[in-house]
N, C-alpha and C. Protein backbone atom coordinates (compact mmCIF):
# COMPACT_ATOMS: atom_id res chain seq x y z
N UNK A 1 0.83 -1.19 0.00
CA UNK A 1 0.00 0.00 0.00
C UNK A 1 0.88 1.26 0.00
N UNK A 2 2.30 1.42 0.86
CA UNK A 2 2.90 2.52 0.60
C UNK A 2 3.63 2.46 -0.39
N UNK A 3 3.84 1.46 -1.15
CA UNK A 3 4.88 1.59 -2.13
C UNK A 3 4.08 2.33 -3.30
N UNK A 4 2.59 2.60 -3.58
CA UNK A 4 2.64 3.63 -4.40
C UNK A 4 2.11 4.72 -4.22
N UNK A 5 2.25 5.49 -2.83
CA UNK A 5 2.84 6.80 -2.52
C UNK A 5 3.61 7.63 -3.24
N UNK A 6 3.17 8.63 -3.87
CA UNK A 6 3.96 9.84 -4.48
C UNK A 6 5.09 10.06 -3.17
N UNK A 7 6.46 10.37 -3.16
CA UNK A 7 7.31 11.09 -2.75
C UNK A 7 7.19 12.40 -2.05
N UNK A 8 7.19 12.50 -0.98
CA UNK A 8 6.95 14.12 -0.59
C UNK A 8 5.24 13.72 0.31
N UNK A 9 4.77 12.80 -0.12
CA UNK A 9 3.08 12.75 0.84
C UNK A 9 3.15 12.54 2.37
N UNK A 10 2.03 13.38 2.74
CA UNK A 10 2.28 13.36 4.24
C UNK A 10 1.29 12.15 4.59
N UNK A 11 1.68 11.09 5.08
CA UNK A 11 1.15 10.16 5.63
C UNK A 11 1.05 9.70 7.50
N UNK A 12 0.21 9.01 8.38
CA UNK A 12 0.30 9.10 9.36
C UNK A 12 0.63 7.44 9.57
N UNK A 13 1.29 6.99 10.40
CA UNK A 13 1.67 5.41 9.99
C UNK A 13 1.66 4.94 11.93
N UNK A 14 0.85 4.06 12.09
CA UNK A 14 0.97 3.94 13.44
C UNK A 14 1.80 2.48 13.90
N UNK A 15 2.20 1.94 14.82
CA UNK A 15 2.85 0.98 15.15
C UNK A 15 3.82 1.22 15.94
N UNK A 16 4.86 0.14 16.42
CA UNK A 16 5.47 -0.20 17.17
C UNK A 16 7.24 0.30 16.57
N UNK A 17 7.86 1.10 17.12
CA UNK A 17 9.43 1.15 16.86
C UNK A 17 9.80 -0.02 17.16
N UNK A 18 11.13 -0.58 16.89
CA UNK A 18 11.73 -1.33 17.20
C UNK A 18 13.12 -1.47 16.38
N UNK A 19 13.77 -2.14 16.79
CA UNK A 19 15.27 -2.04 16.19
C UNK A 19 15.45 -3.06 15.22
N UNK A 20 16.04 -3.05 14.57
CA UNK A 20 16.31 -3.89 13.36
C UNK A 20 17.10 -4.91 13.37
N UNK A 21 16.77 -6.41 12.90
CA UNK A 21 18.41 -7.39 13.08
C UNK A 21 19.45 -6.55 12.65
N UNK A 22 20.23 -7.06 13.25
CA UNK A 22 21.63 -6.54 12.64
C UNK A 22 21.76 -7.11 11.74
N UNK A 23 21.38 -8.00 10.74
CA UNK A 23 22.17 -8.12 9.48
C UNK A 23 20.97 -7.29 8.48
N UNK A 24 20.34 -6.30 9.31
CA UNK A 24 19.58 -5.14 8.00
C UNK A 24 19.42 -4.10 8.41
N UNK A 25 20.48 -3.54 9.55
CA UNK A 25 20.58 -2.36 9.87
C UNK A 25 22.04 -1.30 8.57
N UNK A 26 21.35 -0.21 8.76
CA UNK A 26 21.80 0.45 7.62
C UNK A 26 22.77 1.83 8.08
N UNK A 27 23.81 1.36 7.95
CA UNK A 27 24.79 2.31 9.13
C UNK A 27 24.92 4.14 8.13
N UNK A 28 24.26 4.16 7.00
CA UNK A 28 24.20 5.13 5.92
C UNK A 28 23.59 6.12 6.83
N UNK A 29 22.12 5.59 7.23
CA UNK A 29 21.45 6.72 7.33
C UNK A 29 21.09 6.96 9.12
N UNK A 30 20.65 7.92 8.93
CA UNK A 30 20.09 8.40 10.82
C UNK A 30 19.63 7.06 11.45
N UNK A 31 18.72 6.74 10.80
CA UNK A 31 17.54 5.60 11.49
C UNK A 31 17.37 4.30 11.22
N UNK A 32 19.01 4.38 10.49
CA UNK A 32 18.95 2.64 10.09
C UNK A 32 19.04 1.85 11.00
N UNK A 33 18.81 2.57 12.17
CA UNK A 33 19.27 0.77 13.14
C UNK A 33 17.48 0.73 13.74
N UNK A 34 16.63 1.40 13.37
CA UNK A 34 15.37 1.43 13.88
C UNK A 34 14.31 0.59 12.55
N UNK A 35 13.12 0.16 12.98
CA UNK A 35 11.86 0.54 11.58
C UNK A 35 10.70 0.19 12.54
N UNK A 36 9.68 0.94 12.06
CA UNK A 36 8.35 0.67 12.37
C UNK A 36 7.51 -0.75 12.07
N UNK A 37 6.73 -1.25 13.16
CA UNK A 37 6.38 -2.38 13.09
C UNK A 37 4.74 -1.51 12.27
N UNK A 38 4.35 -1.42 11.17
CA UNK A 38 3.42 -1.12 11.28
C UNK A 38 1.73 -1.60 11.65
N UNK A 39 0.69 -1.02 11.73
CA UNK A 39 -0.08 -1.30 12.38
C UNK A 39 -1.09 -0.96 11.66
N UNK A 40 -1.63 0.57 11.56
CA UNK A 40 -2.22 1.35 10.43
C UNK A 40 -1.51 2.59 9.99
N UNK A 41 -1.99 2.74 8.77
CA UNK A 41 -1.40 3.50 7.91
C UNK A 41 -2.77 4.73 7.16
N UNK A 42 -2.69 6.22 7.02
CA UNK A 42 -3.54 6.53 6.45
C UNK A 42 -3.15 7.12 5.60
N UNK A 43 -3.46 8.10 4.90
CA UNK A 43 -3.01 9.11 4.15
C UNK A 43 -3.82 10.29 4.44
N UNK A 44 -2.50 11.35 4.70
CA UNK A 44 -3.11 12.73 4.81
C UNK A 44 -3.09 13.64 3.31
N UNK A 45 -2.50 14.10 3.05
CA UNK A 45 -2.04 14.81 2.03
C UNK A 45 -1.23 13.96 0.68
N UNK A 46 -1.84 13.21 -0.42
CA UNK A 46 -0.95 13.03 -1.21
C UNK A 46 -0.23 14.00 -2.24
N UNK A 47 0.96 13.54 -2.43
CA UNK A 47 1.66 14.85 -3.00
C UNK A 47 1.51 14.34 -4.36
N UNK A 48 1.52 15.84 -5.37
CA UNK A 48 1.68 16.10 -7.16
C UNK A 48 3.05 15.54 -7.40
N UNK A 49 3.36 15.64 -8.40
CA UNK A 49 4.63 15.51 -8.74
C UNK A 49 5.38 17.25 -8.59
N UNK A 50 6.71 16.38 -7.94
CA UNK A 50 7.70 17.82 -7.81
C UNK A 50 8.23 18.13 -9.05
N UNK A 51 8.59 19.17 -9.20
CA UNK A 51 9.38 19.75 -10.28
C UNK A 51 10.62 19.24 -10.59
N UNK A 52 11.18 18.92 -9.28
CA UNK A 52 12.83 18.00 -9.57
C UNK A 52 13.07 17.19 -8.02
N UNK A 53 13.60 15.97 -8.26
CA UNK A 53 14.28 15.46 -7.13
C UNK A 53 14.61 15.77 -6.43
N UNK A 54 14.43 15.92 -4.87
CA UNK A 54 15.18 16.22 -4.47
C UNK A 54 16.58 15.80 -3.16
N UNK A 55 16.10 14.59 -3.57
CA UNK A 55 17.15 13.34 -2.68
C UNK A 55 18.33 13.10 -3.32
N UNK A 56 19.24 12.67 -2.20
CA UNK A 56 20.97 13.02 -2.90
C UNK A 56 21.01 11.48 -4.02
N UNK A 57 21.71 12.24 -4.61
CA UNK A 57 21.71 10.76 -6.39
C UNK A 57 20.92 11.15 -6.58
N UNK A 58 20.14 12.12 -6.72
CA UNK A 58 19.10 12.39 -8.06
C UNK A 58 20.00 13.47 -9.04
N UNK A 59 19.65 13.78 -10.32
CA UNK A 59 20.32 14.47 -11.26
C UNK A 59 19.77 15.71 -10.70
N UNK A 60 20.82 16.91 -10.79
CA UNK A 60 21.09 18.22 -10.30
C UNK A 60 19.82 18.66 -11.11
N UNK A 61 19.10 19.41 -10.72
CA UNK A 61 18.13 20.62 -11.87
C UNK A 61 18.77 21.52 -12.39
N UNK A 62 18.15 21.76 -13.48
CA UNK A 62 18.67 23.11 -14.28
C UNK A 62 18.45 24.48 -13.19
N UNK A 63 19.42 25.32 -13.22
CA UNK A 63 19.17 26.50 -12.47
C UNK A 63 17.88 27.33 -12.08
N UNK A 64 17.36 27.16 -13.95
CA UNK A 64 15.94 28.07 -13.21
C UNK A 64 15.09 27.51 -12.96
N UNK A 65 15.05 26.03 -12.92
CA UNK A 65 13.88 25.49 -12.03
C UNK A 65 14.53 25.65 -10.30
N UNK A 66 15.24 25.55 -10.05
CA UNK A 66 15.72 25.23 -8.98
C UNK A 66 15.65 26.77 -8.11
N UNK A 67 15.67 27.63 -9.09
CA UNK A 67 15.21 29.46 -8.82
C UNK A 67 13.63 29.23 -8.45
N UNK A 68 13.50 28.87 -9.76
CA UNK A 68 11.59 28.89 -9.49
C UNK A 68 11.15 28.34 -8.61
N UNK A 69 11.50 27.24 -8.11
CA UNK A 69 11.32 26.39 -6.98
C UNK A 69 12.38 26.28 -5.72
N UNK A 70 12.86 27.33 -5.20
CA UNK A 70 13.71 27.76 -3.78
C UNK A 70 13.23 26.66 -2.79
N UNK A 71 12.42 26.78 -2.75
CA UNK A 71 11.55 25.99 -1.59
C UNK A 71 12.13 24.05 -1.35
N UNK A 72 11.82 23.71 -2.67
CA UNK A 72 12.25 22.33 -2.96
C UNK A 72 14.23 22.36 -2.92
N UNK A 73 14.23 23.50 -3.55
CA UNK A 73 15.99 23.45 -3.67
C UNK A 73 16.52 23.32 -2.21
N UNK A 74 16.23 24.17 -1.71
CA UNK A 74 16.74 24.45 0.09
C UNK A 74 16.89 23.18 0.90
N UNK A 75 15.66 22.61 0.06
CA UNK A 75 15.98 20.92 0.96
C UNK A 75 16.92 19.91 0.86
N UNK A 76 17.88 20.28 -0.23
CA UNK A 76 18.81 19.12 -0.77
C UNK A 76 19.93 19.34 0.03
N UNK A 77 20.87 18.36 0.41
CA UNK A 77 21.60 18.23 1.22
C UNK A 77 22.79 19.31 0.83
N UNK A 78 23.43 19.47 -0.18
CA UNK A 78 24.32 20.19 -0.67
C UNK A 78 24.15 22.34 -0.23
N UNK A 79 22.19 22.03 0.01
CA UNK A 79 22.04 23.38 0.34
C UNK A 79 22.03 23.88 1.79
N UNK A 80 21.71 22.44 2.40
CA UNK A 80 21.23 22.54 3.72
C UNK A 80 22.77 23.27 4.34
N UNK A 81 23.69 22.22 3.58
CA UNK A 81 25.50 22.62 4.03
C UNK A 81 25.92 23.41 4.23
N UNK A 82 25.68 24.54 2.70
CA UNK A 82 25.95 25.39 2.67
C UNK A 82 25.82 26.74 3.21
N UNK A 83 24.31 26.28 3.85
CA UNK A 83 23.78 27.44 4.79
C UNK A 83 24.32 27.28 6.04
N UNK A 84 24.71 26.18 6.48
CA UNK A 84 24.99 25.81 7.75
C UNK A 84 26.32 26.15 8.17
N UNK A 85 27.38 26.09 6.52
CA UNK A 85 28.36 26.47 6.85
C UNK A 85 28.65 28.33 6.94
N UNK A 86 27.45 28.44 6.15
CA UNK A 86 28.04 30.28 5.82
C UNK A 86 27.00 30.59 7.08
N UNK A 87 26.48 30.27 7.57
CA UNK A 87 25.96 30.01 9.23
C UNK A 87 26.91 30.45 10.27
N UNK A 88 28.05 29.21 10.34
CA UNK A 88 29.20 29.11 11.39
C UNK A 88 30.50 29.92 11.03
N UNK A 89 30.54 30.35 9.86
CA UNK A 89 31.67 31.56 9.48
C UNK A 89 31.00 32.72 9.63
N UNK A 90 30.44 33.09 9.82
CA UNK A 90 29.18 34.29 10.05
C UNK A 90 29.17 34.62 11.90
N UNK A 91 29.36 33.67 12.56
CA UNK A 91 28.83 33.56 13.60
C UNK A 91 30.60 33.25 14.25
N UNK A 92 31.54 32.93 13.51
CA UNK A 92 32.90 32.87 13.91
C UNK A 92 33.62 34.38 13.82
N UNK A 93 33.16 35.00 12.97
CA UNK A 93 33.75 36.09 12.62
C UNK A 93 33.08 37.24 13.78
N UNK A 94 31.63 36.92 13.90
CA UNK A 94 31.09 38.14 15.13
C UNK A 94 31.73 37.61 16.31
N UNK A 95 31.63 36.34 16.45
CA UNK A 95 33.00 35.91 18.15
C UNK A 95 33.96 36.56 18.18
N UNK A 96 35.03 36.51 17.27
CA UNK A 96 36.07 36.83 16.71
C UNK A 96 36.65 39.17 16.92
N UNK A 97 34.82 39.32 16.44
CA UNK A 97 35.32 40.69 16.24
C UNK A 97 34.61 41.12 17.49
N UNK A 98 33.93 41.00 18.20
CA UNK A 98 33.19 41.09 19.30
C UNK A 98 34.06 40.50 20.67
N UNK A 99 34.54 39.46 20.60
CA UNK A 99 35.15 39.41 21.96
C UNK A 99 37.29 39.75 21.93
N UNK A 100 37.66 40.02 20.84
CA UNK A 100 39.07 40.15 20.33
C UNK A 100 39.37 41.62 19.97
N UNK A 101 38.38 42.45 19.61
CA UNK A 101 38.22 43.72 19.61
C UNK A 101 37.33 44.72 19.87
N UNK A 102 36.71 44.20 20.58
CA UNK A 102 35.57 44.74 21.57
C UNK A 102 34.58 45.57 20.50
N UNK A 103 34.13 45.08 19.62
CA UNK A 103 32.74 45.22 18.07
C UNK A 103 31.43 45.15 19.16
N UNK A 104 30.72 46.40 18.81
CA UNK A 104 29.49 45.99 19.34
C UNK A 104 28.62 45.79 17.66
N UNK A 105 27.60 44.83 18.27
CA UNK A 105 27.04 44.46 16.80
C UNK A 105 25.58 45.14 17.09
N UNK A 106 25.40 45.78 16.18
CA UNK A 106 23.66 46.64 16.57
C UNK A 106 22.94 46.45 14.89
N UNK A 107 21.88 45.77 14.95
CA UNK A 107 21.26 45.39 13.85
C UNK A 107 20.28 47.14 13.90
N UNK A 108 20.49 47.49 13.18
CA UNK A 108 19.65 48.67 12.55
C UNK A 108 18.07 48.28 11.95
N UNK A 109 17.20 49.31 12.84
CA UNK A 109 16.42 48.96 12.15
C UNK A 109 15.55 49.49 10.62
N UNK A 110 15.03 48.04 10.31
CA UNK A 110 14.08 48.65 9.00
C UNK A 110 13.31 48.90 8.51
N UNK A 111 12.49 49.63 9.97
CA UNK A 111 10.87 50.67 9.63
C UNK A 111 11.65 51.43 10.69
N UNK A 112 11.17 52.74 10.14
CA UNK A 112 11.45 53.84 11.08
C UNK A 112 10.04 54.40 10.80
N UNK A 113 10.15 55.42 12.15
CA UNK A 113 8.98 56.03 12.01
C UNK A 113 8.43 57.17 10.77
N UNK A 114 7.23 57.36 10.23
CA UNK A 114 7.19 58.65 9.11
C UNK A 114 7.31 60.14 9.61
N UNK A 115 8.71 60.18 8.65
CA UNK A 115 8.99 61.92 8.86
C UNK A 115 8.17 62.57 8.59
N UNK A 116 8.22 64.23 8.56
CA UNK A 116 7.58 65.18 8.21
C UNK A 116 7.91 65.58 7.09
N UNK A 117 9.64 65.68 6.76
CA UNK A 117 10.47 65.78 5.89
C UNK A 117 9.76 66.04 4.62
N UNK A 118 10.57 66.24 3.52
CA UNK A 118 9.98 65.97 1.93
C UNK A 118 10.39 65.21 1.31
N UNK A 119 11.40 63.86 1.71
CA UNK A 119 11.65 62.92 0.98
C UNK A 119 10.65 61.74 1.11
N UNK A 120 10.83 61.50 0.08
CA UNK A 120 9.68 60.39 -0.66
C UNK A 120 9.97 59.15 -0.30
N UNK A 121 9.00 58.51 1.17
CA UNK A 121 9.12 57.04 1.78
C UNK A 121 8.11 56.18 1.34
N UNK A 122 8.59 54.98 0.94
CA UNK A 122 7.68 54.04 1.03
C UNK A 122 7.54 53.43 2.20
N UNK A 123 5.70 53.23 2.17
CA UNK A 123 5.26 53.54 3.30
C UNK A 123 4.51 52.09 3.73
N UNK A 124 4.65 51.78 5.55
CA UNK A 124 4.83 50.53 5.33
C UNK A 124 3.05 50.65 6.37
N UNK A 125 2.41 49.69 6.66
CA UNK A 125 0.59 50.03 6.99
C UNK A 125 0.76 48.86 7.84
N UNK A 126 0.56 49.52 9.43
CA UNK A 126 0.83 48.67 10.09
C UNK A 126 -0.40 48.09 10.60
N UNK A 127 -0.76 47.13 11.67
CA UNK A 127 -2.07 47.08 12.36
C UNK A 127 -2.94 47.78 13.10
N UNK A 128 -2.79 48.87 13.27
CA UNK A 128 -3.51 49.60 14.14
C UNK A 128 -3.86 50.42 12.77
N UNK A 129 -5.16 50.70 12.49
CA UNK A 129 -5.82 52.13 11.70
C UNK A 129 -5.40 53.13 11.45
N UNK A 130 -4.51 53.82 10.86
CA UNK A 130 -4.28 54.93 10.06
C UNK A 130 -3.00 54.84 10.92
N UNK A 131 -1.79 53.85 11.55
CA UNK A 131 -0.41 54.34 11.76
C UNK A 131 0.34 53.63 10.48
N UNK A 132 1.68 53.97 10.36
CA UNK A 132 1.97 53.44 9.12
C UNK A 132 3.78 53.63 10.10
N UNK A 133 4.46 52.64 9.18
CA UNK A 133 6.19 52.66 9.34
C UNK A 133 6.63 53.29 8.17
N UNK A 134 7.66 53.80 7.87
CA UNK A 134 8.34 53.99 6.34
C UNK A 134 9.80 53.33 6.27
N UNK A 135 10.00 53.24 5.10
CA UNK A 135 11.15 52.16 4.95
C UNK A 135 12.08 53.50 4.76
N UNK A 136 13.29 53.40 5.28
CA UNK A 136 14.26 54.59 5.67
C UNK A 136 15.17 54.72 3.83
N UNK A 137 15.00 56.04 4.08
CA UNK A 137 15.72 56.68 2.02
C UNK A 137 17.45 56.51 2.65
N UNK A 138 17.64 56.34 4.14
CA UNK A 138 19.09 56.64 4.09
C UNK A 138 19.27 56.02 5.91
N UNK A 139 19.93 54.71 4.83
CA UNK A 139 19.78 53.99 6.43
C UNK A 139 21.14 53.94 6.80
N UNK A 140 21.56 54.89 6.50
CA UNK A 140 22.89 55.52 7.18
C UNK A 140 22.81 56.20 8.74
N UNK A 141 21.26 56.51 8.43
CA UNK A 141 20.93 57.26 9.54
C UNK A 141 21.21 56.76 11.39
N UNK A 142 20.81 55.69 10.99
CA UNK A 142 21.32 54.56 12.21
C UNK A 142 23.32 54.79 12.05
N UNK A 143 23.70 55.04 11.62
CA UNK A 143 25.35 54.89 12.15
C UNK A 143 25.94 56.15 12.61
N UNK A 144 25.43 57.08 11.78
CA UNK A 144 25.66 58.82 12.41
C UNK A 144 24.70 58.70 13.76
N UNK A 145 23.91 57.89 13.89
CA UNK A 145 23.50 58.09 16.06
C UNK A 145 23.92 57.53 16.49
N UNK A 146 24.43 56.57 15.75
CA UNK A 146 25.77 55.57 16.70
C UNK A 146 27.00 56.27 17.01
N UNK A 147 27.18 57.24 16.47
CA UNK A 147 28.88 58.05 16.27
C UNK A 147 28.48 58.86 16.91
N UNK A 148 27.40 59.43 17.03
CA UNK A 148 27.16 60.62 17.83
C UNK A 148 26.98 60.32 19.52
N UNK A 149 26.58 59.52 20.10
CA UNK A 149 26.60 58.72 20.95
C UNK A 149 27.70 58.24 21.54
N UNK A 150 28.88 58.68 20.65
CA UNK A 150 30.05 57.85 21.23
C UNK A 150 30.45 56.49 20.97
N UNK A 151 29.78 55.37 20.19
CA UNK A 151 29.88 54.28 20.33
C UNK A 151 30.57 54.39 18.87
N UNK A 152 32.03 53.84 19.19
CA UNK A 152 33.14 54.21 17.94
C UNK A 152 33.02 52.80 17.18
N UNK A 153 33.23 52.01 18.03
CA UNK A 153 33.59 50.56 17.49
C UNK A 153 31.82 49.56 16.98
N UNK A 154 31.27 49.68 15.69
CA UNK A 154 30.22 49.16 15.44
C UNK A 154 30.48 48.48 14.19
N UNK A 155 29.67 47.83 14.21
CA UNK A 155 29.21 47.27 12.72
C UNK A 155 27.66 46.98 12.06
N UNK A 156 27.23 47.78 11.43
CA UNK A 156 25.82 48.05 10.76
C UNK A 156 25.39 47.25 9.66
């Protein structure tokens, strides 16, 4: 019955865990030393067909499907990596400049309130009835109150 399951379907499968003989445990993956004794099985959601594979050994997609479809791409192992690694160099470098040269890190923000001014904001409509945010023409503005303030050592 599950073997013709579309790929990607959310199914609910009830039964018993249990561990696997050892001569069919599968040292590859997370959960090879486990499998479900099953019991019942339903189906929630069967899935369409995806646009491209996305399990490792499947053939790479062409770029702009893999654009058009971010969502499916993000899931392949090669992407998961890559985020994970530009993750931990990201997060090595603020250790690095933050506790080795005393960096304060201040994320600026990106609604400010609407000026009076005459420059032309796009204007952001918040939940409350007639208040609104505007998206800042010069988000420089956040580092000249940082300097003015005294706080020499930042990064914006």
């Amino acid at each position: 019955e599950l073997n013709d399951v579309p790929l990607e379907s959310v199914v609910c499968v009830e039964g018993k865990v249990q561990l696997r003989p050892a001569n069919m445990r599968n040292e590859d993956m997370k959960t090879g030393d486990i499998e479900i004794n099953v019991v019942s099985c339903s189906f929630i959601n069967k899935a369409g067909n995806l646009a491209f594979q996305i399990s490792s050994g499947s053939p790479m997609a062409v770029e702009t499907s893999r654009l058009e479809h971010r969502y499916l791409d993000l899931r392949r192992e090669e992407m998961q990596f890559n985020l994970r690694l530009r993750s931990r160099a990201a997060m090595a470098v603020r250790r690095l400049l933050t506790q080795h040269f005393g960096f304060v890190e201040v994320e600026t923000p990106t609604l400010f309130k609407q000026t009076p001014e005459g420059a032309r904001e796009f204007l952001v409509q918040t939940r409350q009835k007639g208040k609104f945010y505007a998206l800042p023409q010069s988000p420089q503005q956040a580092t000249y109150m940082l300097s003015m303030c005294l706080l020499s050592c930042h990064s914006v």
